[in-house]
N, C-alpha and C. Protein backbone atom coordinates (compact mmCIF):
# COMPACT_ATOMS: atom_id res chain seq x y z
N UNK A 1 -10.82 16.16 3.73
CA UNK A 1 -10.21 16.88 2.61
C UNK A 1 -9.39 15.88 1.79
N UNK A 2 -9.45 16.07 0.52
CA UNK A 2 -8.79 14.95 -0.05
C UNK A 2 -7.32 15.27 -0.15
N UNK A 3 -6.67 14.11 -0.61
CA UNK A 3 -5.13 14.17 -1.01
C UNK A 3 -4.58 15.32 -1.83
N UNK A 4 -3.96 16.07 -1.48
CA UNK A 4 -3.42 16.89 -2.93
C UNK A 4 -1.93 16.38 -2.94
N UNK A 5 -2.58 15.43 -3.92
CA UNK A 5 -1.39 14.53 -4.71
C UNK A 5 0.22 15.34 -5.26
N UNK A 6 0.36 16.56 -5.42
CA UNK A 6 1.32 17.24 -6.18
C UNK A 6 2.11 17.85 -4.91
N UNK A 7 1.51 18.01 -3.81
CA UNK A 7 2.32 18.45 -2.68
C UNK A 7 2.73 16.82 -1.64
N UNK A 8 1.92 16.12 -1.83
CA UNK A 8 2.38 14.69 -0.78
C UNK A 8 3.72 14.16 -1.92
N UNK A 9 3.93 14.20 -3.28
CA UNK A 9 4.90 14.17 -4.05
C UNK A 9 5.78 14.52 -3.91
N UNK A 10 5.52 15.95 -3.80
CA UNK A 10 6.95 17.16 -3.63
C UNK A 10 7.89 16.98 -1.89
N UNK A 11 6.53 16.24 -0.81
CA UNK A 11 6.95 16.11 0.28
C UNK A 11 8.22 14.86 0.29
N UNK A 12 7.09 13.80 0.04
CA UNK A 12 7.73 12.45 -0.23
C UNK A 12 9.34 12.31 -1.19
N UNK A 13 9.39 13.36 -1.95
CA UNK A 13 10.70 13.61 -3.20
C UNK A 13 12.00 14.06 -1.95
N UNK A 14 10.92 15.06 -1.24
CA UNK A 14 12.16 15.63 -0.03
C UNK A 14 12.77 14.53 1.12
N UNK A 15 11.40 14.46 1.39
CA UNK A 15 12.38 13.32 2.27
C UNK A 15 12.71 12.00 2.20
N UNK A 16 12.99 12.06 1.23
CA UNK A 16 13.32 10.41 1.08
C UNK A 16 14.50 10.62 -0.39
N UNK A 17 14.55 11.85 -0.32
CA UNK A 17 15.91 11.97 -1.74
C UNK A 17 17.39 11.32 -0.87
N UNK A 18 18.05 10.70 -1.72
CA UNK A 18 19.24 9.67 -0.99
C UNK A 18 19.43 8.68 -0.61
N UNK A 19 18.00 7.99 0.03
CA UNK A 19 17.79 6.92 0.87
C UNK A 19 17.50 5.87 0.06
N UNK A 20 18.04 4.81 0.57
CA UNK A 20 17.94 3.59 -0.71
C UNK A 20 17.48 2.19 0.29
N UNK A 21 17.46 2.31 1.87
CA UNK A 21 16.57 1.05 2.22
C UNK A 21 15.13 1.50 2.60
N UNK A 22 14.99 0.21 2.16
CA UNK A 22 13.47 -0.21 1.54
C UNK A 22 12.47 0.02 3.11
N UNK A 23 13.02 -0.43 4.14
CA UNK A 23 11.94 -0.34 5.51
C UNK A 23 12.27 1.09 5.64
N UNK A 24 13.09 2.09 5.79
CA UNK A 24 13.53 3.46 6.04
C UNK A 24 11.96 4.15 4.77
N UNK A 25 12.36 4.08 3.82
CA UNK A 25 11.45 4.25 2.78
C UNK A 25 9.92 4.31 2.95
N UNK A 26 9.67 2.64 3.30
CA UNK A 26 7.91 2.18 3.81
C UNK A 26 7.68 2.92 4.74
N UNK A 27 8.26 2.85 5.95
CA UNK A 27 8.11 3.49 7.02
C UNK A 27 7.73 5.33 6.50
N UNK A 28 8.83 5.83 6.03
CA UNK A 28 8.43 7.77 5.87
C UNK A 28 7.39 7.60 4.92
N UNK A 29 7.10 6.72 3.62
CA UNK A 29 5.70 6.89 2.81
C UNK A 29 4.49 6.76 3.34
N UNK A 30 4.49 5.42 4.77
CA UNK A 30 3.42 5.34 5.30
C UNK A 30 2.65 6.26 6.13
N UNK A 31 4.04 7.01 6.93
CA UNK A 31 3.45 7.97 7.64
C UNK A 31 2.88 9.17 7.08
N UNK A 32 3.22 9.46 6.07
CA UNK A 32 3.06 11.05 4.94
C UNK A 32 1.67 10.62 4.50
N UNK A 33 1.42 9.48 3.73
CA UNK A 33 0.22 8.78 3.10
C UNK A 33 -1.01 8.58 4.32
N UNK A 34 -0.55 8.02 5.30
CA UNK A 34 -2.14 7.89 6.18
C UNK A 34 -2.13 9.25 6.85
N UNK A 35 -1.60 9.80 7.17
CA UNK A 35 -2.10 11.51 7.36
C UNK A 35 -2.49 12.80 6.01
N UNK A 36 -2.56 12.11 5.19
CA UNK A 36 -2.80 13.20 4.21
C UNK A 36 -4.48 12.89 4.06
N UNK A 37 -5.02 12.08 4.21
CA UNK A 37 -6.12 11.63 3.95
C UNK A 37 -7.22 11.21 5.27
N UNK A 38 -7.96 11.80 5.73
CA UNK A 38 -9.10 10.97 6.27
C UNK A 38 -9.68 9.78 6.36
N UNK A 39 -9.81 9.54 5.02
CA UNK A 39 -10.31 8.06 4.51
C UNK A 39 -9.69 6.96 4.82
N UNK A 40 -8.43 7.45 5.02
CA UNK A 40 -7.02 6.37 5.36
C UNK A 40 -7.08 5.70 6.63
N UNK A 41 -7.91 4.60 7.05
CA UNK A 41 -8.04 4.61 8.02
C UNK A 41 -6.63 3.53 8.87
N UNK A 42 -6.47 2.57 7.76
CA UNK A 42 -5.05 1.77 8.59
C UNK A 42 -4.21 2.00 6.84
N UNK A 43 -3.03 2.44 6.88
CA UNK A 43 -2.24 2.24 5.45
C UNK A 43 -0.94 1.42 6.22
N UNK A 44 -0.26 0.95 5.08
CA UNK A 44 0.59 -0.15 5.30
C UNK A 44 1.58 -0.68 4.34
N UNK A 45 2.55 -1.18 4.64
CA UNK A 45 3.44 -2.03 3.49
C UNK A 45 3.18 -3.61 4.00
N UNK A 46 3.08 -4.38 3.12
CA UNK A 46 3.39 -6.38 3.58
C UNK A 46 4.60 -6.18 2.28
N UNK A 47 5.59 -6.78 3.14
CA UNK A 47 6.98 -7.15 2.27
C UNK A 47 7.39 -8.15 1.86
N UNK A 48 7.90 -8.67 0.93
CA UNK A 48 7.94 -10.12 -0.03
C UNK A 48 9.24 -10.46 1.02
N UNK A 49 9.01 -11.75 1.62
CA UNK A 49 10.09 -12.34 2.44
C UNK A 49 10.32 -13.39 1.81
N UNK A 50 9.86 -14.24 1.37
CA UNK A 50 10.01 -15.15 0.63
C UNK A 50 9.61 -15.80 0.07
N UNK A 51 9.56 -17.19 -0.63
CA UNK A 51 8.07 -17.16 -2.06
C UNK A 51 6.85 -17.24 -1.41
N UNK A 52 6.31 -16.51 -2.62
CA UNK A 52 4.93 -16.17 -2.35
C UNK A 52 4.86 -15.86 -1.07
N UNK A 53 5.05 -15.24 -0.35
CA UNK A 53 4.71 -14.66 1.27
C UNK A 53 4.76 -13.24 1.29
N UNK A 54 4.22 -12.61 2.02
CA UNK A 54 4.16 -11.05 2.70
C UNK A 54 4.14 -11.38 4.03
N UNK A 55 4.72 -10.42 4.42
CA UNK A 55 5.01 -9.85 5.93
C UNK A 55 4.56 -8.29 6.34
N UNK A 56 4.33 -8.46 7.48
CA UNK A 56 3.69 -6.86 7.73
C UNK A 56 5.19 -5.97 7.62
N UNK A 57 5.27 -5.19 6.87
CA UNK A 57 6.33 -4.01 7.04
C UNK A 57 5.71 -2.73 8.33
N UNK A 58 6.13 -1.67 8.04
CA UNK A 58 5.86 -0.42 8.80
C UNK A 58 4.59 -0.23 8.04
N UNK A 59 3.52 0.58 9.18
CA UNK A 59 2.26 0.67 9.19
C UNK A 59 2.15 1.91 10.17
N UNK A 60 0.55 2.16 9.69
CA UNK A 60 -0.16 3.35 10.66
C UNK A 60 -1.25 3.09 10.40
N UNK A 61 -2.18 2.51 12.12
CA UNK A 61 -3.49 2.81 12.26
C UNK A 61 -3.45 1.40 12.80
N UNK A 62 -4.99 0.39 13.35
CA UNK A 62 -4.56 -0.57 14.21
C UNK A 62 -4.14 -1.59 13.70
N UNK A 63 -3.93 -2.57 14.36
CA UNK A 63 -2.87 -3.68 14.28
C UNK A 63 -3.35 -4.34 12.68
N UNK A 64 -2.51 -5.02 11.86
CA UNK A 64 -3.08 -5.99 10.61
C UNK A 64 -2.67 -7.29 10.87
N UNK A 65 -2.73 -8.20 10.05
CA UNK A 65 -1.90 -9.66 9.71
C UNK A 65 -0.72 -9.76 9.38
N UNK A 66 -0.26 -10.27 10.14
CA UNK A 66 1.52 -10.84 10.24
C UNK A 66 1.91 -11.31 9.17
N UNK A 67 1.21 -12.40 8.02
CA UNK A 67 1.60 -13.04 7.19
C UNK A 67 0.67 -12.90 6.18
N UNK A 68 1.02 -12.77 5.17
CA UNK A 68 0.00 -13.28 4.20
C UNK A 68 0.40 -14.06 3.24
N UNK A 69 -0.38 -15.18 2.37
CA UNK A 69 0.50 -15.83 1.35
C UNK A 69 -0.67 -15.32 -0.06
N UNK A 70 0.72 -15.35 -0.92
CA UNK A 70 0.09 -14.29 -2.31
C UNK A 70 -1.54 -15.02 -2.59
N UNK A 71 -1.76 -16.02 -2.33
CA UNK A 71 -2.66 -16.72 -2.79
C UNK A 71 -3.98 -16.51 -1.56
N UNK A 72 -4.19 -15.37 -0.76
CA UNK A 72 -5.36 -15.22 -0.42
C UNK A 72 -5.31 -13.76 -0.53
N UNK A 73 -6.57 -13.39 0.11
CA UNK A 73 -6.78 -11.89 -0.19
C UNK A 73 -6.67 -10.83 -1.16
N UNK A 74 -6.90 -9.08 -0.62
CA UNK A 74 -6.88 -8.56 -1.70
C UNK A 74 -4.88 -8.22 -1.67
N UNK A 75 -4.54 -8.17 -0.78
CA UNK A 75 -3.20 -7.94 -0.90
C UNK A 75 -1.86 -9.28 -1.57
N UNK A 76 -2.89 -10.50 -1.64
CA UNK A 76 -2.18 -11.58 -2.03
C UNK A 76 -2.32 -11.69 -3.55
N UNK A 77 -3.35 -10.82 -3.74
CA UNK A 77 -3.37 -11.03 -5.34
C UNK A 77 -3.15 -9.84 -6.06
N UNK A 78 -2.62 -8.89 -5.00
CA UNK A 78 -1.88 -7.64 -5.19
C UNK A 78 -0.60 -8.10 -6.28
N UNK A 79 -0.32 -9.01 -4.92
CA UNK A 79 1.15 -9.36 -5.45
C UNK A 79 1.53 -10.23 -6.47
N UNK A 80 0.37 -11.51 -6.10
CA UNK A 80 0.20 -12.66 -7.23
C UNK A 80 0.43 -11.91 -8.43
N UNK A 81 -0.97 -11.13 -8.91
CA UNK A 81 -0.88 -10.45 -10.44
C UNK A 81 0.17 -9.47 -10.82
N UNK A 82 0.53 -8.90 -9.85
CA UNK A 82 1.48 -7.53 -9.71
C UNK A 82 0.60 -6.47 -10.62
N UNK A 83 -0.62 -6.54 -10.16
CA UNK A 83 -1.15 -5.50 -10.62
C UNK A 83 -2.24 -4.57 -9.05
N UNK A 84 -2.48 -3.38 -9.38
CA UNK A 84 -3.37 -2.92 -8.23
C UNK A 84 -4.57 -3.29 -8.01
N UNK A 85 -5.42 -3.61 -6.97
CA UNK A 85 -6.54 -3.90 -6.55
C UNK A 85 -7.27 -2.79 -6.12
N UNK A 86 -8.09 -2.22 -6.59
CA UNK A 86 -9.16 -1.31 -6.15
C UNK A 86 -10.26 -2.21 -5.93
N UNK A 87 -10.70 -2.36 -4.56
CA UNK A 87 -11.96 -2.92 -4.01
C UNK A 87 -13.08 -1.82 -3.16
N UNK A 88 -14.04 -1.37 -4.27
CA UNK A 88 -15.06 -0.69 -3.59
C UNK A 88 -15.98 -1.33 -2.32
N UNK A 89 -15.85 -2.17 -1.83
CA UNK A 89 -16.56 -3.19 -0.77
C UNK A 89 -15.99 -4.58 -0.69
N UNK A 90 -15.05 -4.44 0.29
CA UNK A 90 -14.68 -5.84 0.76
C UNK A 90 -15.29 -6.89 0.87
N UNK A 91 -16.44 -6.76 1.17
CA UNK A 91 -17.54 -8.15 1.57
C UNK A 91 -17.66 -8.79 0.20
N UNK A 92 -17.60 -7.98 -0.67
CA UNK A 92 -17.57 -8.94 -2.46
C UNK A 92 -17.00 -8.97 -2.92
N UNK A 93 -15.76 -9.34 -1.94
CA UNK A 93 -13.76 -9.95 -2.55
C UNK A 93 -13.94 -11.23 -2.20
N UNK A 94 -14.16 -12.08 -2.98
CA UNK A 94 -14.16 -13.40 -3.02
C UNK A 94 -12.44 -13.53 -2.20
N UNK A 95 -12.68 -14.31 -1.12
CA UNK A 95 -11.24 -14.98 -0.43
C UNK A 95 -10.92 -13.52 0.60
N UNK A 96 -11.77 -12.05 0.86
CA UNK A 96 -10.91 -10.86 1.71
C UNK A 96 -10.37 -11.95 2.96
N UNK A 97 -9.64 -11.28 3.37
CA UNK A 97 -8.77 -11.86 4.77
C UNK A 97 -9.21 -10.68 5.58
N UNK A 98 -10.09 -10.52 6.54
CA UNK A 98 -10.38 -9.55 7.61
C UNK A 98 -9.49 -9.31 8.57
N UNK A 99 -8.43 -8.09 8.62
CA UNK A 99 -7.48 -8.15 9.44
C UNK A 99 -8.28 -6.99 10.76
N UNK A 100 -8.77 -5.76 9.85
CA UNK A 100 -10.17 -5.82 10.75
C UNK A 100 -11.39 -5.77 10.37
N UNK A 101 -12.07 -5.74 11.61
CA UNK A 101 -13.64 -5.93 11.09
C UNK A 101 -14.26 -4.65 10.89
N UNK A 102 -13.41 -3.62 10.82
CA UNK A 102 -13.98 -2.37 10.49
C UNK A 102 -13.52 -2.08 8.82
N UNK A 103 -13.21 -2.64 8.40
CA UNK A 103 -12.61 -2.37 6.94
C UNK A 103 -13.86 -2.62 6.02
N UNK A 104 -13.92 -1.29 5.36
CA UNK A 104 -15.02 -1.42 4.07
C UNK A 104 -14.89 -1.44 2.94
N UNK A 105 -13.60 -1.12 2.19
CA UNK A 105 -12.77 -0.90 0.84
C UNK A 105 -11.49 -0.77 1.57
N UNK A 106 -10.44 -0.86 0.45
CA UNK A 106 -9.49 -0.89 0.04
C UNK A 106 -8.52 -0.96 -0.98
N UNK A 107 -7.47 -0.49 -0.84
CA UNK A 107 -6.75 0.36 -1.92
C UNK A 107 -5.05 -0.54 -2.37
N UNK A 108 -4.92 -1.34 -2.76
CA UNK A 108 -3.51 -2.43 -2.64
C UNK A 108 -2.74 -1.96 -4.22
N UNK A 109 -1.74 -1.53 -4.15
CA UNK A 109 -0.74 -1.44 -5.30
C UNK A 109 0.56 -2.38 -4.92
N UNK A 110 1.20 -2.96 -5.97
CA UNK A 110 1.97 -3.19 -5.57
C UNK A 110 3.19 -2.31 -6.16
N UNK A 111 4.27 -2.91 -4.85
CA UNK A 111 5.33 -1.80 -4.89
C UNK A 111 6.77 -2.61 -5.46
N UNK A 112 7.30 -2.09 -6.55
CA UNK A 112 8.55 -2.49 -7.28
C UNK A 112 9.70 -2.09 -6.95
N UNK A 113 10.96 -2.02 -7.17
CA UNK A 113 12.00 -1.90 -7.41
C UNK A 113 13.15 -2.01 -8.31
N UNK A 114 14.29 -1.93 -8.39
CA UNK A 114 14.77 -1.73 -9.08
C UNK A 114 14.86 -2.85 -10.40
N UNK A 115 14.99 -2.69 -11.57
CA UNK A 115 14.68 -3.97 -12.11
C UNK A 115 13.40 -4.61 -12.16
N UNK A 116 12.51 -4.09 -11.85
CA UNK A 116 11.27 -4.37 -11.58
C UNK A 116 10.89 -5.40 -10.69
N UNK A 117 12.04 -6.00 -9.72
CA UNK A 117 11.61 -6.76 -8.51
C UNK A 117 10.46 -6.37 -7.81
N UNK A 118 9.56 -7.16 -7.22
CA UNK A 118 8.42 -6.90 -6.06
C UNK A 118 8.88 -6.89 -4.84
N UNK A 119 8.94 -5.70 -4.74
CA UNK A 119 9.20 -5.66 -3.12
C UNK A 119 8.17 -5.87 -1.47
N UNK A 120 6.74 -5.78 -2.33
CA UNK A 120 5.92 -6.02 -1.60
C UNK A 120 4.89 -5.36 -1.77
N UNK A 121 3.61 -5.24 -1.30
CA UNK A 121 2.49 -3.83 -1.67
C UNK A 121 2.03 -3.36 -0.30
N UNK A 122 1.80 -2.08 -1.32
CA UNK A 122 1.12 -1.18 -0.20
C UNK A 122 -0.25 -1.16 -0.03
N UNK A 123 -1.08 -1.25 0.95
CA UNK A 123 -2.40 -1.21 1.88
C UNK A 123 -2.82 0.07 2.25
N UNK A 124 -4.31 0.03 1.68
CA UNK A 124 -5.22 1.16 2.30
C UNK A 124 -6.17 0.55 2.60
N UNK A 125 -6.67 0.91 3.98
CA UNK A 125 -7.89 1.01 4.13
C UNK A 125 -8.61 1.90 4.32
N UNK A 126 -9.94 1.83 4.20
CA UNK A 126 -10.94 2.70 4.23
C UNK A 126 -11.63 1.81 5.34
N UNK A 127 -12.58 2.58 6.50
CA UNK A 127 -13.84 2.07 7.32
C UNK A 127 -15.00 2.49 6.48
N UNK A 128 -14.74 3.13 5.61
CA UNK A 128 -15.43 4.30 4.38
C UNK A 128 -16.21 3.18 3.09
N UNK A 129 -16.94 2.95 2.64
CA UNK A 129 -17.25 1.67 1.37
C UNK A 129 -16.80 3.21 0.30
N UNK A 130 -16.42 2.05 -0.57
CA UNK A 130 -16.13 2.83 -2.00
C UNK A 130 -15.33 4.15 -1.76
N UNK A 131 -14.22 4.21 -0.99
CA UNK A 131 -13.15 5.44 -0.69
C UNK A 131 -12.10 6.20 -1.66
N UNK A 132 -12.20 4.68 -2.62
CA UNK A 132 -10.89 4.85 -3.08
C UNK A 132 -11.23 5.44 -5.00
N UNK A 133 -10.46 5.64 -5.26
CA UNK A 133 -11.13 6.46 -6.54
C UNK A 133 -9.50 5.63 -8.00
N UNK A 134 -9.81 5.92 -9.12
CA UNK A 134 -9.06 6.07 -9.69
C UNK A 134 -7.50 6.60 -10.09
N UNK A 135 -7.93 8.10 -9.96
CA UNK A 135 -7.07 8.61 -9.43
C UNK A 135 -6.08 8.59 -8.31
N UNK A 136 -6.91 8.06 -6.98
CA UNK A 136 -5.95 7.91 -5.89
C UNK A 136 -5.00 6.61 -6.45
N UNK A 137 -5.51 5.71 -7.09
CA UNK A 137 -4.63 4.43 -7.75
C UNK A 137 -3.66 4.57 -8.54
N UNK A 138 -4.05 5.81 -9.43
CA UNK A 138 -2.62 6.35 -10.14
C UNK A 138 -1.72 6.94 -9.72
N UNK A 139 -1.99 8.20 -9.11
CA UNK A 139 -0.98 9.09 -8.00
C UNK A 139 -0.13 7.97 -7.56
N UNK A 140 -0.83 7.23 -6.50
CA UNK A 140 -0.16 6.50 -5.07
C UNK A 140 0.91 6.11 -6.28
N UNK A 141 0.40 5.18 -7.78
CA UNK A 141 1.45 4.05 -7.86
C UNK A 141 2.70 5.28 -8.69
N UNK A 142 2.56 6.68 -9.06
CA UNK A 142 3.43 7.29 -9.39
C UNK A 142 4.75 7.56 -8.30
N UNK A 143 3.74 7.94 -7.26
CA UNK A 143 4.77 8.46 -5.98
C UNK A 143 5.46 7.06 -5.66
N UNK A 144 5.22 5.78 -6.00
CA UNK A 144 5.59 4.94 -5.41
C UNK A 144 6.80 4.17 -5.95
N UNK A 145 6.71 4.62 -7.36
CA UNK A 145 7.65 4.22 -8.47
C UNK A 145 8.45 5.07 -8.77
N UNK A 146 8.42 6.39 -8.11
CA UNK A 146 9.52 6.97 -8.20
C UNK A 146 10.27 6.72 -6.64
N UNK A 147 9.75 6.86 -5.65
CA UNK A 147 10.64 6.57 -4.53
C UNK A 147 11.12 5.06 -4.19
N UNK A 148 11.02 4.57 -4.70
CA UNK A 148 11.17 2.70 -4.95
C UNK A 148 12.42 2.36 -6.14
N UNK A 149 12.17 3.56 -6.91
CA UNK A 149 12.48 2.72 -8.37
C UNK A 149 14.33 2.56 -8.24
N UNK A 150 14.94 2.71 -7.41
CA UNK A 150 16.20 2.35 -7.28
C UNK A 150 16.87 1.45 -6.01
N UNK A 151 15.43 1.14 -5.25
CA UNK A 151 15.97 0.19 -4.22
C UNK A 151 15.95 -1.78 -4.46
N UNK A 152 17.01 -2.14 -4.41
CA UNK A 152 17.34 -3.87 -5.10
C UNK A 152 17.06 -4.26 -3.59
């Protein structure tokens, strides 16, 4: 069943009204986000630790990569461009980083803060090819910019 984007909103608005750190935050979006969806097979935050680097934040589903540097993958050029990556088939992402070998698409926004700092992006996967849609790229980065948009 797909996402109904207007209630994972209204959820996400509730619990997370007040809260201003950023792992408290990743952590309740990740869990709300990979259970609303099927398709979702590992979702995730990698957090900007320091230049050009990601780190695995809070996650759901099996294990990913510890590190990433902006300059590989689809999540490194998440961040590089600071724009979202919709990849209908991983195998024709020039540079994917296989964290697993069950991953068929994926879904990478990156996630801002206050001032428009990068705080790091968020990860979908699909075991699913071509999972991810348009729409799911807009929603996610709405819900994401409003629960973000005041943490420095």
């Amino acid at each position: 069943m797909p996402v109904e984007y207007p209630t994972l909103a209204r959820t996400l608005r509730s619990l997370t009204e007040g809260e201003r750190d950023a792992v408290a935050l990743m952590a309740t979006v990740v869990c709300e986000v990979h259970h609303s969806d099927d398709r979702f097979d590992w979702t995730g935050f990698y957090r900007v630790t320091g230049p050009e680097m990601l780190k695995i934040g809070p996650y759901q589903g099996g294990h990913g990569c510890l590190v990433i540097p902006f300059s590989r993958g689809v999540c490194g050029k998440a961040a590089r461009t600071r724009q979202v990556q919709l990849v209908p088939d991983v195998e024709t992402f020039d540079g994917h980083i296989a964290c697993a070998s069950t991953t068929r698409s994926e879904l990478v926004l990156p996630v801002f803060g206050a001032g428009g700092q990068l705080l790091g992006v968020f990860d979908i996967d699909s075991n699913k090819a071509d999972a991810f849609t348009q729409e799911d790229a807009h929603e996610l980065a709405k819900i994401l910019e409003e629960v973000f948009l005041t943490v420095k």
